[in-house]
Protein backbone atom coordinates (compact mmCIF):
# COMPACT_ATOMS: atom_id res chain seq x y z
CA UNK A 1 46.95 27.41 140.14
CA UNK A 2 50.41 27.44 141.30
CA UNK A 3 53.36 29.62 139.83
CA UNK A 4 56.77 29.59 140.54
CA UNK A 5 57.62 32.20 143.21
CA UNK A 6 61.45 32.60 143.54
CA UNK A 7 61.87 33.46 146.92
CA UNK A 8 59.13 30.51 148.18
CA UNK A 9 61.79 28.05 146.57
CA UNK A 10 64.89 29.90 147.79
CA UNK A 11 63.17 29.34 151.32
CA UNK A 12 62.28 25.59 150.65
CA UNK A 13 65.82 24.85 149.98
CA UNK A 14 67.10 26.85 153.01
CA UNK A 15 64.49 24.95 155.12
CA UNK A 16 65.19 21.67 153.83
CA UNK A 17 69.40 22.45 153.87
CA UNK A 18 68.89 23.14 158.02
CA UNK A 19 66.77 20.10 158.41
CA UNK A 20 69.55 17.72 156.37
CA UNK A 21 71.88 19.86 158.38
CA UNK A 22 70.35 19.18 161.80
CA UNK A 23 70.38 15.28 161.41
CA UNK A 24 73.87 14.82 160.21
CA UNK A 25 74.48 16.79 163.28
CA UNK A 26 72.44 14.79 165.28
CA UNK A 27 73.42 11.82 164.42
CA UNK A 28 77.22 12.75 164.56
CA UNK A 29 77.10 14.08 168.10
CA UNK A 30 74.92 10.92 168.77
CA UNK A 31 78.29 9.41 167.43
CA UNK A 32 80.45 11.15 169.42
CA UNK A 33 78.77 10.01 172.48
CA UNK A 34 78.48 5.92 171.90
CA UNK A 35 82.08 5.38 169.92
CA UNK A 36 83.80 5.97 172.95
CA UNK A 37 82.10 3.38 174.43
CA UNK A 38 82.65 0.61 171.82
CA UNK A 39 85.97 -1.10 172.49
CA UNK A 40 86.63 -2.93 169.17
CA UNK A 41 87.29 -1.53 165.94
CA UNK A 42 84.81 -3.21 163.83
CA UNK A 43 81.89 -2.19 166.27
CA UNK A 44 82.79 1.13 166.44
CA UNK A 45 82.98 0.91 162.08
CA UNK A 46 79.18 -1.19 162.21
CA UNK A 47 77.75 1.23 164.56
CA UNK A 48 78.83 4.27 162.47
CA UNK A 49 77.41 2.74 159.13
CA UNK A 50 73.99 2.34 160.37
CA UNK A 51 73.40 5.90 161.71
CA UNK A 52 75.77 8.21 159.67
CA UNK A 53 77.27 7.91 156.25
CA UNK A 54 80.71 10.20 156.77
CA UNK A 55 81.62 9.19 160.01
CA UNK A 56 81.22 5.64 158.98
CA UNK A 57 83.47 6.45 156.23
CA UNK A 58 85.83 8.49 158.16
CA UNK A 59 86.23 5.11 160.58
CA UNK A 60 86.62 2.75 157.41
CA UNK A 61 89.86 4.82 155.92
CA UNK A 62 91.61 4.88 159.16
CA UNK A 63 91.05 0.90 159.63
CA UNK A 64 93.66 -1.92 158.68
CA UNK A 65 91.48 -4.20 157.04
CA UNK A 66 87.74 -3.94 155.35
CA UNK A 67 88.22 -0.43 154.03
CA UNK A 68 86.14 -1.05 151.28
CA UNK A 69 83.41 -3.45 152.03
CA UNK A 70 83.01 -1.11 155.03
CA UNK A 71 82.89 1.88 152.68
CA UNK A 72 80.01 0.07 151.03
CA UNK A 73 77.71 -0.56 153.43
CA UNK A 74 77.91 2.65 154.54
CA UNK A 75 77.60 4.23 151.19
CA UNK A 76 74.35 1.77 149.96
CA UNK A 77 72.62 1.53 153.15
CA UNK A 78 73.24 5.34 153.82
CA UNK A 79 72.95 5.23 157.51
CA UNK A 80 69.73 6.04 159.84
CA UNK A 81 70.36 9.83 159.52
CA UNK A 82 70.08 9.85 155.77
CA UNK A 83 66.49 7.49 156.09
CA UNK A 84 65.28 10.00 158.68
CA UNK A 85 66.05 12.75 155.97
CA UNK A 86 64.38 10.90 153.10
CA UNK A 87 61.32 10.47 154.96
CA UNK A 88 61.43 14.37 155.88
CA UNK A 89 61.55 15.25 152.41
CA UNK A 90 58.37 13.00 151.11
CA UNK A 91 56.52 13.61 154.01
CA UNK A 92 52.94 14.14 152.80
CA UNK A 93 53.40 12.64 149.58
CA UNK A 94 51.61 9.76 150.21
CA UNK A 95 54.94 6.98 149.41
CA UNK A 96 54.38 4.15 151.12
CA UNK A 97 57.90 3.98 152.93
CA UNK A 98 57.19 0.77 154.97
CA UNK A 99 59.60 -1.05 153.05
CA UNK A 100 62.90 1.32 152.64
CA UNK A 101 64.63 0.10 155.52
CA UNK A 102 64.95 -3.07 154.72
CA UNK A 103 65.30 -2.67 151.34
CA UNK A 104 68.07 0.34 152.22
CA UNK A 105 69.32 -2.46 154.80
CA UNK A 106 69.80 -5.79 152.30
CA UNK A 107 71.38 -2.70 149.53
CA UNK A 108 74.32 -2.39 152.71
CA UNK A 109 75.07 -5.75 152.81
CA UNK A 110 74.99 -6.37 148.92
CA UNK A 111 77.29 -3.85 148.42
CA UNK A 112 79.47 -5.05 152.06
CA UNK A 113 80.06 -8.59 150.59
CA UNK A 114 80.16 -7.21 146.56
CA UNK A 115 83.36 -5.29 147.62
CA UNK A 116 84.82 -7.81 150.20
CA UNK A 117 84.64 -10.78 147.00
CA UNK A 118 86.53 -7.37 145.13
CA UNK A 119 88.92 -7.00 147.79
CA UNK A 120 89.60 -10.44 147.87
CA UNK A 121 90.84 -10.20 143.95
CA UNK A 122 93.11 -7.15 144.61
C-alpha cells in the first residue's frame, strides 16, 4: 500500500512547478524569437494565442481592436505550451488525449466569435 509521505509530495509539486515553469519559458522565448518577424498586428496576436496564453494576452490589451475575442481564444484554447503541460501531467495515466487539440482548438474559436458577437453589443 501507499501512504502519504510529505516530503514525496512536496517534491512532486516542485518537479511539476519547474516543468510548467520550463514550457512557459520555452514557449515565451520561442515568442520572442518569431514576433519580430511577423509584420502585422493580428499575426503577431494569432501566433501568440496558439503557443502561449500570457503573451497572447499581453498582445491583445495593447491592440486597437479585438481585445476581447482575442483574449478568448487565448484563454479557451490555452495555447500549445499549456497542451504540452497537460499531457506532462497525465502522462502514464492511460487518457486517451488524441482528441484535446482539437477539441482545445474549436473551445478557441467558440469563445473568439462568443466575445466578438459581445463586443459587437457594447
Amino acid at each position: 500500500t501507499h501512504r502519504f509521505s510529505l516530503p514525496h509530495a512536496v517534491q512532486g509539486a516542485v518537479r511539476q512547478s519547474l516543468f510548467i515553469s520550463g514550457y512557459v519559458l520555452f514557449f515565451s522565448a520561442l515568442l520572442g524569437i518569431i514576433l519580430p518577424y511577423l509584420s502585422h498586428p493580428f499575426l503577431m496576436r494569432l501566433c501568440a494565442s496558439l503557443f502561449e496564453i500570457s503573451t497572447a494576452c499581453k498582445l491583445a490589451t495593447e491592440a486597437e481592436e479585438l481585445i476581447l475575442p482575442f483574449c478568448a481564444f487565448a484563454t479557451c484554447f490555452s495555447g500549445i505550451c499549456v497542451y504540452f503541460q497537460t499531457l506532462d501531467c497525465i502522462e502514464g495515466t492511460g487518457l486517451n488525449t488524441k482528441r484535446y487539440l482539437p477539441i482545445k482548438l474549436i473551445c478557441g474559436a467558440v469563445g473568439f466569435h462568443l466575445a466578438l458577437l459581445l463586443s459587437l453589443f457594447h
